[in-house]
PDB file of N, CA and C in Angstrom:
ATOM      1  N   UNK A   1     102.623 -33.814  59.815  1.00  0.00           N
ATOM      2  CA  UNK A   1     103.494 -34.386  60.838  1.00  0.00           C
ATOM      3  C   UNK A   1     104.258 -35.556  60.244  1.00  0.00           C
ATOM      4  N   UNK A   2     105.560 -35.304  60.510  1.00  0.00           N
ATOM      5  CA  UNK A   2     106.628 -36.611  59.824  1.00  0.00           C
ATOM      6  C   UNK A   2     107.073 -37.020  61.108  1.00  0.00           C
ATOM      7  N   UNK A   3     107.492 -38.509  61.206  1.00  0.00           N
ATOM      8  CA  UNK A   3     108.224 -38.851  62.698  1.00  0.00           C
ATOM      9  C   UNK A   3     109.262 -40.124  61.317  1.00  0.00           C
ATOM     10  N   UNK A   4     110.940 -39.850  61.570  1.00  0.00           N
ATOM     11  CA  UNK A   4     111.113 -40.852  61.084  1.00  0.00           C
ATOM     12  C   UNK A   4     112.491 -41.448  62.160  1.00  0.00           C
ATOM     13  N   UNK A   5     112.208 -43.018  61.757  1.00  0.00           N
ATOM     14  CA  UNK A   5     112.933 -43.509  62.949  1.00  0.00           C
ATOM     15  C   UNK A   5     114.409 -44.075  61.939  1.00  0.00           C
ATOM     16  N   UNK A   6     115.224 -44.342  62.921  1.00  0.00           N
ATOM     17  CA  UNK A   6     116.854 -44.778  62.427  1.00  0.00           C
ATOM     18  C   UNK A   6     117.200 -45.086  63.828  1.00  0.00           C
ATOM     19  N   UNK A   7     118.510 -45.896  63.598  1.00  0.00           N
ATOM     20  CA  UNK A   7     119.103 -46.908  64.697  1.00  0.00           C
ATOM     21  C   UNK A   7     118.783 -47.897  64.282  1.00  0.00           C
ATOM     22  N   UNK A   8     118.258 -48.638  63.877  1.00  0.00           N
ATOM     23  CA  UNK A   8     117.560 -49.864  64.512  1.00  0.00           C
ATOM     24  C   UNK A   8     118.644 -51.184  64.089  1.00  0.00           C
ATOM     25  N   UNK A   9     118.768 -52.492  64.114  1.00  0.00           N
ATOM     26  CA  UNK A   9     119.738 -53.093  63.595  1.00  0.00           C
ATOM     27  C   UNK A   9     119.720 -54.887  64.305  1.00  0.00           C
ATOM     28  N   UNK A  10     120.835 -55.716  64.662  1.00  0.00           N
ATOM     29  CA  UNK A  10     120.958 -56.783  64.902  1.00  0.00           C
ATOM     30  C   UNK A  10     121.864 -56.576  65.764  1.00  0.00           C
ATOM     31  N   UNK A  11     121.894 -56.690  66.945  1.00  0.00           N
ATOM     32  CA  UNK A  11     123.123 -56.587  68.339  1.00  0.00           C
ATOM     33  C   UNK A  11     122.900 -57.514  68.886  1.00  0.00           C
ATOM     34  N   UNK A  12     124.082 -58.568  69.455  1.00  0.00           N
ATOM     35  CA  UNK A  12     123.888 -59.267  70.343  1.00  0.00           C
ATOM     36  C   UNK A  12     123.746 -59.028  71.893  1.00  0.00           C
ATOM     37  N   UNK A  13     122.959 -60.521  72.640  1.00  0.00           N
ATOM     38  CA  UNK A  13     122.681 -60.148  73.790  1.00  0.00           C
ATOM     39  C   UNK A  13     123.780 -59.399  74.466  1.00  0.00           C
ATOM     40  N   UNK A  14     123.359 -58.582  75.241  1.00  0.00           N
ATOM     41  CA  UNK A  14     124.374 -57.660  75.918  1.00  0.00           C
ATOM     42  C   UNK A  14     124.603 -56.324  75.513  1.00  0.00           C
ATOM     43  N   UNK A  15     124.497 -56.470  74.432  1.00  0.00           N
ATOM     44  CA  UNK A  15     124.784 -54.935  73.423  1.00  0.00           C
ATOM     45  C   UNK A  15     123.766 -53.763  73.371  1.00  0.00           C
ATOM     46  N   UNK A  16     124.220 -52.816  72.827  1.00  0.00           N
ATOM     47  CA  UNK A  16     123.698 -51.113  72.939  1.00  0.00           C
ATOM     48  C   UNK A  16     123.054 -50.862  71.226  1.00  0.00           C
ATOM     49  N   UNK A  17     122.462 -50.281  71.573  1.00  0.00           N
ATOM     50  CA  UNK A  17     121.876 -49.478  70.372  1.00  0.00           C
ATOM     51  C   UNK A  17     121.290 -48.348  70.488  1.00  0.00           C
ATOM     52  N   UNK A  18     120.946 -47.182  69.915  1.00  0.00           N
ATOM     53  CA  UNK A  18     120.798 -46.049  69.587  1.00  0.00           C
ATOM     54  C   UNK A  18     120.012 -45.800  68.755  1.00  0.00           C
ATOM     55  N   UNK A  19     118.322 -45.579  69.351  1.00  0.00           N
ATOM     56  CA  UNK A  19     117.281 -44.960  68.095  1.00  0.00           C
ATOM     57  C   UNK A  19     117.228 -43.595  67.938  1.00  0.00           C
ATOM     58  N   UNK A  20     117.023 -43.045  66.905  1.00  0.00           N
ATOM     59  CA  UNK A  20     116.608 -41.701  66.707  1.00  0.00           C
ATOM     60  C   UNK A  20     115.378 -41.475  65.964  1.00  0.00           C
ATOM     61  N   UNK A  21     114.953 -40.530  66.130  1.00  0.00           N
ATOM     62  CA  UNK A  21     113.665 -40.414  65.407  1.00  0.00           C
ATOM     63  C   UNK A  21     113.165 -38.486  65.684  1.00  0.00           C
ATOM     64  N   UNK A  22     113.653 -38.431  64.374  1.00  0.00           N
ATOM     65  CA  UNK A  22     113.544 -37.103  63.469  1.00  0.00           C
ATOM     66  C   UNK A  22     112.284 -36.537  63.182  1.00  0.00           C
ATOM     67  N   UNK A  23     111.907 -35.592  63.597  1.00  0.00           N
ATOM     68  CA  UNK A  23     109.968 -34.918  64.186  1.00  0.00           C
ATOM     69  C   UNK A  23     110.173 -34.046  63.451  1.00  0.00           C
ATOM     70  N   UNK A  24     109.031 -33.864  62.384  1.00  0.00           N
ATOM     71  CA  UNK A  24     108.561 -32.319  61.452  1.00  0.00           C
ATOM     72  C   UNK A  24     107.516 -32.031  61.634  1.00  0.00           C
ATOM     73  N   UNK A  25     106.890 -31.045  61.659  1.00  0.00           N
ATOM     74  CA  UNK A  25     105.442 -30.570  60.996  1.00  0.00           C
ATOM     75  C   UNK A  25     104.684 -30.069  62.515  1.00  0.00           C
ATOM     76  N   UNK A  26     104.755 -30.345  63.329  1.00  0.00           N
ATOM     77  CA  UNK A  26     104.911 -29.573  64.112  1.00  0.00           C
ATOM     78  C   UNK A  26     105.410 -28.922  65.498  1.00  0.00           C
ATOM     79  N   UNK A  27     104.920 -28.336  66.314  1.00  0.00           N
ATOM     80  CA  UNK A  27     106.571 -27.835  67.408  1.00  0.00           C
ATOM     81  C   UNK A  27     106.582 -28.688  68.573  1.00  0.00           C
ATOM     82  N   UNK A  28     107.872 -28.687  68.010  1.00  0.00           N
ATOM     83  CA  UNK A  28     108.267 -30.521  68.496  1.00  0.00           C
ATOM     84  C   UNK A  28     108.655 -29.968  70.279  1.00  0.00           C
ATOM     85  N   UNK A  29     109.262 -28.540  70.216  1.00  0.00           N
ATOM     86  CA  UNK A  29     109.509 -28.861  71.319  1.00  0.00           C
ATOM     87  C   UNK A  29     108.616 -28.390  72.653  1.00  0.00           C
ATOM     88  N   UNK A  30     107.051 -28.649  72.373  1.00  0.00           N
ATOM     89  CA  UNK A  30     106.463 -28.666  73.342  1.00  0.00           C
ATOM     90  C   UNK A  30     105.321 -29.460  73.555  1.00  0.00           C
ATOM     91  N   UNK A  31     106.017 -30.473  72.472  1.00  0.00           N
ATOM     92  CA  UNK A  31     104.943 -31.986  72.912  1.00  0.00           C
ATOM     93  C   UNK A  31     105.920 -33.129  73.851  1.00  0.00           C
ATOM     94  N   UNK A  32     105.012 -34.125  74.464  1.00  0.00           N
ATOM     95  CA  UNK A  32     105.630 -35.134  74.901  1.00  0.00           C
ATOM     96  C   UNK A  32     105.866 -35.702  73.499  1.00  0.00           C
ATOM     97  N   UNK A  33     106.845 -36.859  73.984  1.00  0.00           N
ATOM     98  CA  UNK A  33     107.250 -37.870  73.090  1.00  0.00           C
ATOM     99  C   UNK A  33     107.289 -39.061  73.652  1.00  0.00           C
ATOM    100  N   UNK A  34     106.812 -40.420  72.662  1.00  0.00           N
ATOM    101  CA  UNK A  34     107.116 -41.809  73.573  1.00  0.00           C
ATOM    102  C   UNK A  34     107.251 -42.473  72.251  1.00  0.00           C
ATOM    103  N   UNK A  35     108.390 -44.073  72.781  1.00  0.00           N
ATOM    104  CA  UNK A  35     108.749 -44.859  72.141  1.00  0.00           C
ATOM    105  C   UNK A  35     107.167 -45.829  72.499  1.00  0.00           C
ATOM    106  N   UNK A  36     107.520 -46.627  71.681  1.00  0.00           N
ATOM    107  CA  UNK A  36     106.546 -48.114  71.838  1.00  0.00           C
ATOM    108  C   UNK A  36     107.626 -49.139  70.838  1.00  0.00           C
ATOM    109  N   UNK A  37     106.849 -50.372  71.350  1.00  0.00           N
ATOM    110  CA  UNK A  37     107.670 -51.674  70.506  1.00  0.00           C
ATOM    111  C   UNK A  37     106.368 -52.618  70.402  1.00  0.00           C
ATOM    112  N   UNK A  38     106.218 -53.099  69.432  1.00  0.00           N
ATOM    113  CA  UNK A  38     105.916 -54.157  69.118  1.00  0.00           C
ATOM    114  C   UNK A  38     106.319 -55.629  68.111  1.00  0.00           C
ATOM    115  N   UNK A  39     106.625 -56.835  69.151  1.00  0.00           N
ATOM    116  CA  UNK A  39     107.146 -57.829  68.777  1.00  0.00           C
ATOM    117  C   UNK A  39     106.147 -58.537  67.938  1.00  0.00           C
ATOM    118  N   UNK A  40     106.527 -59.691  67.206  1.00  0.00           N
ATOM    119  CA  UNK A  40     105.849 -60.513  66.641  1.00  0.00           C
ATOM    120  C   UNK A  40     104.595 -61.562  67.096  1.00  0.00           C
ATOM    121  N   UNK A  41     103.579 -61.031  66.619  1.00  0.00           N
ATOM    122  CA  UNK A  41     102.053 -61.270  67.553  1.00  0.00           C
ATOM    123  C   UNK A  41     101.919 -60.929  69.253  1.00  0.00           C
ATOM    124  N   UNK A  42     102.564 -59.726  69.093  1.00  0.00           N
ATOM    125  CA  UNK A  42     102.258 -59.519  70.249  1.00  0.00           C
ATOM    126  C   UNK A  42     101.478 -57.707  70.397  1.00  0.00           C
ATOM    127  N   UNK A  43     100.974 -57.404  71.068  1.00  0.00           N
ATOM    128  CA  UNK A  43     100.822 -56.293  70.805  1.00  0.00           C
ATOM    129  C   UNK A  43     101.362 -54.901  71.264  1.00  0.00           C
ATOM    130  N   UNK A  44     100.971 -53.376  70.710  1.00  0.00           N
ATOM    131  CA  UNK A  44     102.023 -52.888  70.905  1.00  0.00           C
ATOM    132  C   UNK A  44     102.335 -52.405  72.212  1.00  0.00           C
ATOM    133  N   UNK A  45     103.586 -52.023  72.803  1.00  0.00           N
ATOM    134  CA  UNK A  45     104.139 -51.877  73.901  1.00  0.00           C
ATOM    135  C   UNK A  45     104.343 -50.632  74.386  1.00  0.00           C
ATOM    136  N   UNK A  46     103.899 -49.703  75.278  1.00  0.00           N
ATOM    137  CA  UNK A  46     104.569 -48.075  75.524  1.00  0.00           C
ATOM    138  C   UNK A  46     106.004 -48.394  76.092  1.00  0.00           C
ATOM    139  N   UNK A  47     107.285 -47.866  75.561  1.00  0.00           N
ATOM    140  CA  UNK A  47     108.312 -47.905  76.255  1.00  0.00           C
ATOM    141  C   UNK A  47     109.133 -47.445  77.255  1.00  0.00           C
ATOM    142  N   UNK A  48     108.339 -45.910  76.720  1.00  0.00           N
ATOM    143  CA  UNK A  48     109.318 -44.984  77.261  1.00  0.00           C
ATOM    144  C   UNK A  48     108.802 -43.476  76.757  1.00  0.00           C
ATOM    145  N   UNK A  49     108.562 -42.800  77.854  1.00  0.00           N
ATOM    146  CA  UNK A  49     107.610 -41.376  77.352  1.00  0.00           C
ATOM    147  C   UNK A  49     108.521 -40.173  78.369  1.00  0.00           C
ATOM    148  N   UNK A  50     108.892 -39.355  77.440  1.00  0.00           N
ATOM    149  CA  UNK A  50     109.702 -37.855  77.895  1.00  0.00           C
ATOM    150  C   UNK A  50     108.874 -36.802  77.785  1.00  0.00           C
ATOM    151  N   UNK A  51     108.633 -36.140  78.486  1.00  0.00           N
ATOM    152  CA  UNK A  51     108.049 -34.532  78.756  1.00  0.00           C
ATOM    153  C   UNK A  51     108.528 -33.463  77.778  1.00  0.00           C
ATOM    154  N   UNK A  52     108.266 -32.821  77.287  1.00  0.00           N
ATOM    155  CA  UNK A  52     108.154 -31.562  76.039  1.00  0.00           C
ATOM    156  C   UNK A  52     109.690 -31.144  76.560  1.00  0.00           C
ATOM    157  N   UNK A  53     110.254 -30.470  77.314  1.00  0.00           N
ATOM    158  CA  UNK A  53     111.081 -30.010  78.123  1.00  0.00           C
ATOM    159  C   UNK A  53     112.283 -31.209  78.339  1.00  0.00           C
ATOM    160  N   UNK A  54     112.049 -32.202  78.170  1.00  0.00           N
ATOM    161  CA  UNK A  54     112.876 -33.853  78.972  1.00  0.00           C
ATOM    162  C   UNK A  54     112.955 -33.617  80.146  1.00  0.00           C
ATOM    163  N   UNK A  55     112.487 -32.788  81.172  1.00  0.00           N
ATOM    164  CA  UNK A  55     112.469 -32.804  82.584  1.00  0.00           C
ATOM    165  C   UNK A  55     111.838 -34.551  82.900  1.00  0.00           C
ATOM    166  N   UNK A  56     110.917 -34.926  82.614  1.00  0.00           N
ATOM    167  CA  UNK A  56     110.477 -36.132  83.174  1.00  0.00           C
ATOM    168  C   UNK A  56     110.366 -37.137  82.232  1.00  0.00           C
ATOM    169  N   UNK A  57     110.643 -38.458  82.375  1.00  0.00           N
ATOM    170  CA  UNK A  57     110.581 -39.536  81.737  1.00  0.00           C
ATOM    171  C   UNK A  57     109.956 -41.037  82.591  1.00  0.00           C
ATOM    172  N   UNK A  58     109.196 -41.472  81.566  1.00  0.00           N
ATOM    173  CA  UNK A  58     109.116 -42.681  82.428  1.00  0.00           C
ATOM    174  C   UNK A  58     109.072 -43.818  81.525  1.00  0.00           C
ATOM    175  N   UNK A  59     109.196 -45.410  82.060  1.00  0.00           N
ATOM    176  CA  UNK A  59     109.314 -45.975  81.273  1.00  0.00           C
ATOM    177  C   UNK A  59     109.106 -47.594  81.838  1.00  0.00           C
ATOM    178  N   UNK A  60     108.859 -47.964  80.748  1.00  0.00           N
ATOM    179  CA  UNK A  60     108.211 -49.629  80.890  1.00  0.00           C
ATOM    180  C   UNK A  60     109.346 -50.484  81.826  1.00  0.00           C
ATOM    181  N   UNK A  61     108.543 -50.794  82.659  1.00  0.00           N
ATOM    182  CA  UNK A  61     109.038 -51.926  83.849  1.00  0.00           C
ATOM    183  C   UNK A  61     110.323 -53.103  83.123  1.00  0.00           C
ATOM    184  N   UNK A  62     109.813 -53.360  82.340  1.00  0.00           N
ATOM    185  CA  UNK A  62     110.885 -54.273  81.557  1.00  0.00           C
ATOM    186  C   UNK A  62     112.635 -53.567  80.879  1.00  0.00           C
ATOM    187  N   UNK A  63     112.374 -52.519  80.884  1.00  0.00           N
ATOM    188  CA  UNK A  63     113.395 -51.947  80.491  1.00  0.00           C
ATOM    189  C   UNK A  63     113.716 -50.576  81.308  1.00  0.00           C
ATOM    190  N   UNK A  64     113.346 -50.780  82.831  1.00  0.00           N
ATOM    191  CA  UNK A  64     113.878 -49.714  83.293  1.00  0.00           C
ATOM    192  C   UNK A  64     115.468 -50.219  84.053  1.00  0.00           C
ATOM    193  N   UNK A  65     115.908 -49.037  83.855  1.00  0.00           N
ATOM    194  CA  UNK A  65     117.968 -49.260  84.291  1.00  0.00           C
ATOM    195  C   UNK A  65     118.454 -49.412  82.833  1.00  0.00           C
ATOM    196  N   UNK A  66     117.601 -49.877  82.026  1.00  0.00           N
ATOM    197  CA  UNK A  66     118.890 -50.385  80.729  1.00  0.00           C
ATOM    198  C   UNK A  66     118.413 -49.304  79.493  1.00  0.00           C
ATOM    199  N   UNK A  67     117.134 -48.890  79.709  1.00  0.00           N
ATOM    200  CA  UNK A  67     117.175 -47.977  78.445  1.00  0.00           C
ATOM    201  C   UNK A  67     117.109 -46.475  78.775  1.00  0.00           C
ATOM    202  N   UNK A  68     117.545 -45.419  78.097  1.00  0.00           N
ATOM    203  CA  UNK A  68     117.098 -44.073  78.681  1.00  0.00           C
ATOM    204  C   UNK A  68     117.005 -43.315  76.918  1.00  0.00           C
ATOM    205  N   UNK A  69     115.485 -42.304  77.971  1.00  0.00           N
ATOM    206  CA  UNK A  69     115.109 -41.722  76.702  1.00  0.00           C
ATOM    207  C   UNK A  69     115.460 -40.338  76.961  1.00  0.00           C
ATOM    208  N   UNK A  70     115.986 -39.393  75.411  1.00  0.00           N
ATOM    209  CA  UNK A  70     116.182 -38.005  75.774  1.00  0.00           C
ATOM    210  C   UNK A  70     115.569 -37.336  74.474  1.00  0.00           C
ATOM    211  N   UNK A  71     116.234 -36.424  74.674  1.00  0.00           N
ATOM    212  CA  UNK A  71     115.526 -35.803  73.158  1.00  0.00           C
ATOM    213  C   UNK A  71     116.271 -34.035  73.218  1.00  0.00           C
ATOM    214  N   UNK A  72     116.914 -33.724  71.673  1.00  0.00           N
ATOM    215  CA  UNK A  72     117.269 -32.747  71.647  1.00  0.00           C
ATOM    216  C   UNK A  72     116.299 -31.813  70.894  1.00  0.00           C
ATOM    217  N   UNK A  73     116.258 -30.820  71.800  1.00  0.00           N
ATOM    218  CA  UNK A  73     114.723 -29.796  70.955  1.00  0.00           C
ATOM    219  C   UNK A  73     114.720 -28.908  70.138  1.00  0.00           C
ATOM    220  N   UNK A  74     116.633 -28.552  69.784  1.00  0.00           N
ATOM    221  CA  UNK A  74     117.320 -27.930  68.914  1.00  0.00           C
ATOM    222  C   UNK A  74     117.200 -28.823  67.746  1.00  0.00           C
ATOM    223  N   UNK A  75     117.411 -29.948  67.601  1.00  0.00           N
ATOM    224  CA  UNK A  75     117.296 -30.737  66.265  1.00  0.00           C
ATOM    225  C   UNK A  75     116.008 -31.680  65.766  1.00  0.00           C
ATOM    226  N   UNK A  76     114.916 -31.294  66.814  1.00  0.00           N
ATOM    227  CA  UNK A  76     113.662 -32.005  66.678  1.00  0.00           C
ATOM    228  C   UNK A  76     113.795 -33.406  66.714  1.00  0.00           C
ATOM    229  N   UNK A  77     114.437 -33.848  67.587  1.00  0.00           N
ATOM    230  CA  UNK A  77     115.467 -35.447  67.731  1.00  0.00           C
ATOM    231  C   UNK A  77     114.793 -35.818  69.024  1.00  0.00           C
ATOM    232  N   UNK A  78     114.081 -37.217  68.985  1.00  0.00           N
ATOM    233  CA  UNK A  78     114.057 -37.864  70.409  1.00  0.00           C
ATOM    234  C   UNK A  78     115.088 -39.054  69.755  1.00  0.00           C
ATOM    235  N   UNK A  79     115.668 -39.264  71.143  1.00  0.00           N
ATOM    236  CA  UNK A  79     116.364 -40.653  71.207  1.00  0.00           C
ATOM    237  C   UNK A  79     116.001 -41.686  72.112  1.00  0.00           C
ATOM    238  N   UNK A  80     116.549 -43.278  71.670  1.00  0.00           N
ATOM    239  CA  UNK A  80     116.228 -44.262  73.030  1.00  0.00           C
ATOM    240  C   UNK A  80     117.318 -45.111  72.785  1.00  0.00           C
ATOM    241  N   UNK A  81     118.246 -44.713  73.682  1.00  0.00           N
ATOM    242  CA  UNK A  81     119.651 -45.129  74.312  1.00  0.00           C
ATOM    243  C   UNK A  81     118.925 -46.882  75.157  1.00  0.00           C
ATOM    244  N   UNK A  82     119.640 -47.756  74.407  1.00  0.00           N
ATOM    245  CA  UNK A  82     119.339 -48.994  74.937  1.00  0.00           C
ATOM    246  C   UNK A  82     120.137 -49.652  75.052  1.00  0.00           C
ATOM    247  N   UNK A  83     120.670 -49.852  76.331  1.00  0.00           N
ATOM    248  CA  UNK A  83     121.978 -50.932  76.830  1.00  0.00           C
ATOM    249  C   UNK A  83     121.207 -51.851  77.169  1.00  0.00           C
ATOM    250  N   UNK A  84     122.245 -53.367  77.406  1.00  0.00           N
ATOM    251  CA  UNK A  84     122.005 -54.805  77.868  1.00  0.00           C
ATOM    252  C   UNK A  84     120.606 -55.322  77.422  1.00  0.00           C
ATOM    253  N   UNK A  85     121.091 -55.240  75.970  1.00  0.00           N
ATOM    254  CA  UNK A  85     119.574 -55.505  75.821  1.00  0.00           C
ATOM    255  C   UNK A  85     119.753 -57.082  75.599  1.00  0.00           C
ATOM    256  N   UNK A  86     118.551 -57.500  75.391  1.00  0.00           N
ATOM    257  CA  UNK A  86     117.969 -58.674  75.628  1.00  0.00           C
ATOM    258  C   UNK A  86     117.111 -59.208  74.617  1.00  0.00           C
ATOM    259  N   UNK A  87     117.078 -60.540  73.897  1.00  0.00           N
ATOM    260  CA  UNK A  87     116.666 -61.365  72.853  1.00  0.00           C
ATOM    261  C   UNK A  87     115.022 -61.093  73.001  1.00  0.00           C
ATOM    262  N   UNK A  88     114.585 -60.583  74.482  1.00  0.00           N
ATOM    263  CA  UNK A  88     112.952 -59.970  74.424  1.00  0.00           C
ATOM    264  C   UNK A  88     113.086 -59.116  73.735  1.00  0.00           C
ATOM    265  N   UNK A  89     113.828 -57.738  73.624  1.00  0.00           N
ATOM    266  CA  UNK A  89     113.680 -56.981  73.331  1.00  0.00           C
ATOM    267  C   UNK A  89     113.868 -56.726  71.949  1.00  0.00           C
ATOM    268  N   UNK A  90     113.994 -57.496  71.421  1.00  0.00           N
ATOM    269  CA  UNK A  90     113.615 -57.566  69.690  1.00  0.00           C
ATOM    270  C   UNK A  90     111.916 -57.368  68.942  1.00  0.00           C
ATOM    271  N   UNK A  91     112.132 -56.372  68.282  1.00  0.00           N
ATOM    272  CA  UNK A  91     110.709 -55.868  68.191  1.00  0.00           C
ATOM    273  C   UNK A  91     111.078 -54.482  66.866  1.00  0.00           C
ATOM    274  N   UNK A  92     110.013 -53.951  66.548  1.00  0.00           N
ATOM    275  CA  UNK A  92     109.931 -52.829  65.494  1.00  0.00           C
ATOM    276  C   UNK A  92     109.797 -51.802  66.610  1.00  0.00           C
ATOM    277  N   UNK A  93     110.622 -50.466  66.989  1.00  0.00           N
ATOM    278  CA  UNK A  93     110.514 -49.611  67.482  1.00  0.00           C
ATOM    279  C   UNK A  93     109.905 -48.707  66.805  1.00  0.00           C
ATOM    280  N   UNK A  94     108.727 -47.863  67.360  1.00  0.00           N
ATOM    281  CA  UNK A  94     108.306 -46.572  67.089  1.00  0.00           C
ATOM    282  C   UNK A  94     108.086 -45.517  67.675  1.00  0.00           C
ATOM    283  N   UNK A  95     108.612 -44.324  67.247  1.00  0.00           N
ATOM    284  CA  UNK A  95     107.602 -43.511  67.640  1.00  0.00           C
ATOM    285  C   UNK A  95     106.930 -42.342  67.706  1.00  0.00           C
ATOM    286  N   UNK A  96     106.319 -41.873  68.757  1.00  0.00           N
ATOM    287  CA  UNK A  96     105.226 -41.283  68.567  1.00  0.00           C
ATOM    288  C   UNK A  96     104.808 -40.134  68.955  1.00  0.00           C
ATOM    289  N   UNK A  97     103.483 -39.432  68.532  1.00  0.00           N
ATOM    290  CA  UNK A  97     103.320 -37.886  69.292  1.00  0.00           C
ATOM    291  C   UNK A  97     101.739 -37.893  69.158  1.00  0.00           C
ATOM    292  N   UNK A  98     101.448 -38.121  69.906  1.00  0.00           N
ATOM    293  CA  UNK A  98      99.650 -38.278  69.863  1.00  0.00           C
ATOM    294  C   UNK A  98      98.875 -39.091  68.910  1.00  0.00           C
ATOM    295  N   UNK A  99      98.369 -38.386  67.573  1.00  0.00           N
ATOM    296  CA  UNK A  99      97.846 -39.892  66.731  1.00  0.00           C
ATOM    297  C   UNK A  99      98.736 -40.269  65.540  1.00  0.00           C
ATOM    298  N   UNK A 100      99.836 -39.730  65.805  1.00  0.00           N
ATOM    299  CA  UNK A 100     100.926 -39.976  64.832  1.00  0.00           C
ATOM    300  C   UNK A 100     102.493 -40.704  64.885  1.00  0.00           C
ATOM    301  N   UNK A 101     102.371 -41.643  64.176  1.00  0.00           N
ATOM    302  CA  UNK A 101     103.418 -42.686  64.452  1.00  0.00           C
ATOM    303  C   UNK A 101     104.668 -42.672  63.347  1.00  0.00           C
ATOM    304  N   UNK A 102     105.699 -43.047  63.704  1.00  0.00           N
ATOM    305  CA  UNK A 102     106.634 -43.131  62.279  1.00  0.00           C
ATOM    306  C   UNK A 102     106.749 -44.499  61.813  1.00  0.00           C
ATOM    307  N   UNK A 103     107.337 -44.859  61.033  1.00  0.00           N
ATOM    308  CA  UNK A 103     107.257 -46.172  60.067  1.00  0.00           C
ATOM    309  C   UNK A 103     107.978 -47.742  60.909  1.00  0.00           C
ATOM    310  N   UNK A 104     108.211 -47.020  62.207  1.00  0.00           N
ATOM    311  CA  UNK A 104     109.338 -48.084  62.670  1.00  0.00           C
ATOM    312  C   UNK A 104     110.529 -48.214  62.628  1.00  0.00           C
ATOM    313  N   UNK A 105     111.496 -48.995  63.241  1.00  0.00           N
ATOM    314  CA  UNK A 105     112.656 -49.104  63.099  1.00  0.00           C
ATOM    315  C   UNK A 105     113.079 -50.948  63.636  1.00  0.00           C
ATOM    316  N   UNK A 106     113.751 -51.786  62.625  1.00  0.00           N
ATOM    317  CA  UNK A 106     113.656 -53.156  63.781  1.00  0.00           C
ATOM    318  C   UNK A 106     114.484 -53.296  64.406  1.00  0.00           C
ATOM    319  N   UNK A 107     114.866 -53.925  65.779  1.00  0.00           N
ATOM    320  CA  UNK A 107     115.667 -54.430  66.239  1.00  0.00           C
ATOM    321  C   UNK A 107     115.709 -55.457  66.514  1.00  0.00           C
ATOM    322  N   UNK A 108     116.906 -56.381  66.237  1.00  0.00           N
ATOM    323  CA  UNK A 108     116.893 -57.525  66.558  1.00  0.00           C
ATOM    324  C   UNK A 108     118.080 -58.524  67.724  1.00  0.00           C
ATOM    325  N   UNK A 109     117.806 -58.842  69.021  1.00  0.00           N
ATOM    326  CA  UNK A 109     119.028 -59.017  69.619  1.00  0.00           C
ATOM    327  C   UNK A 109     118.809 -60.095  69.177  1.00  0.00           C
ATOM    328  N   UNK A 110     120.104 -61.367  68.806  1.00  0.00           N
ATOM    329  CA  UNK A 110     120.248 -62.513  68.451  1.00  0.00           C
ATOM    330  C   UNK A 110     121.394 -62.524  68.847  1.00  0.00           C
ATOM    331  N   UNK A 111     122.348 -64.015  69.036  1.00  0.00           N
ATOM    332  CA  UNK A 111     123.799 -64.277  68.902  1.00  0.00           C
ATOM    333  C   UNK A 111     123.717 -65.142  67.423  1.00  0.00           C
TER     334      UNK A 111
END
């Protein structure tokens, strides 16, 4: 199992970003998928979890309205579409499929 993440970057408050994270090894399209974040000493966070299908999603109280998760099952691709984000929301994004995680991705909102 490979999970690798991309997007990640430095946007200021207010701004959008776009994770992706590229799933091998096995069939991607009938597992759930979920993001997590974890900031600096803090621990890690569930963000945002989509259904095998993307029929259902749900997602952390702190970032519901501003982030949305999808995932294409043709390209073994989940994504996490993140508008208005916020100087909290700076953290290493990952993610995940049961006991398997990818390497991260950082984001950092700053001005």
């Amino acid at each position: 199992v490979q999970l690798v993440e991309s997007g990640g970057g430095l946007v200021q408050p207010g701004g959008s970003l776009r994770l992706s994270c590229a799933a091998s090894g096995f069939t991607f399209s009938t597992a759930a998928m979920r993001w997590y974040r974890q900031a600096p000493g803090k621990a890690r966070e569930l963000v945002a979890t989509i259904s095998s299908v993307g029929g259902s999603t749900n997602y952390a109280d702190s970032v519901k309205g501003r982030f949305t998760v999808s995932r294409d099952n043709g390209k073994n691709t989940v994504y996490l579409q993140m508008n208005s984000l916020k100087p909290e929301d700076t953290a290493v994004y990952y993610c995940n499929r049961a006991n398997y995680w990818g390497q991260g991705t950082q984001v950092t909102v700053s001005s």
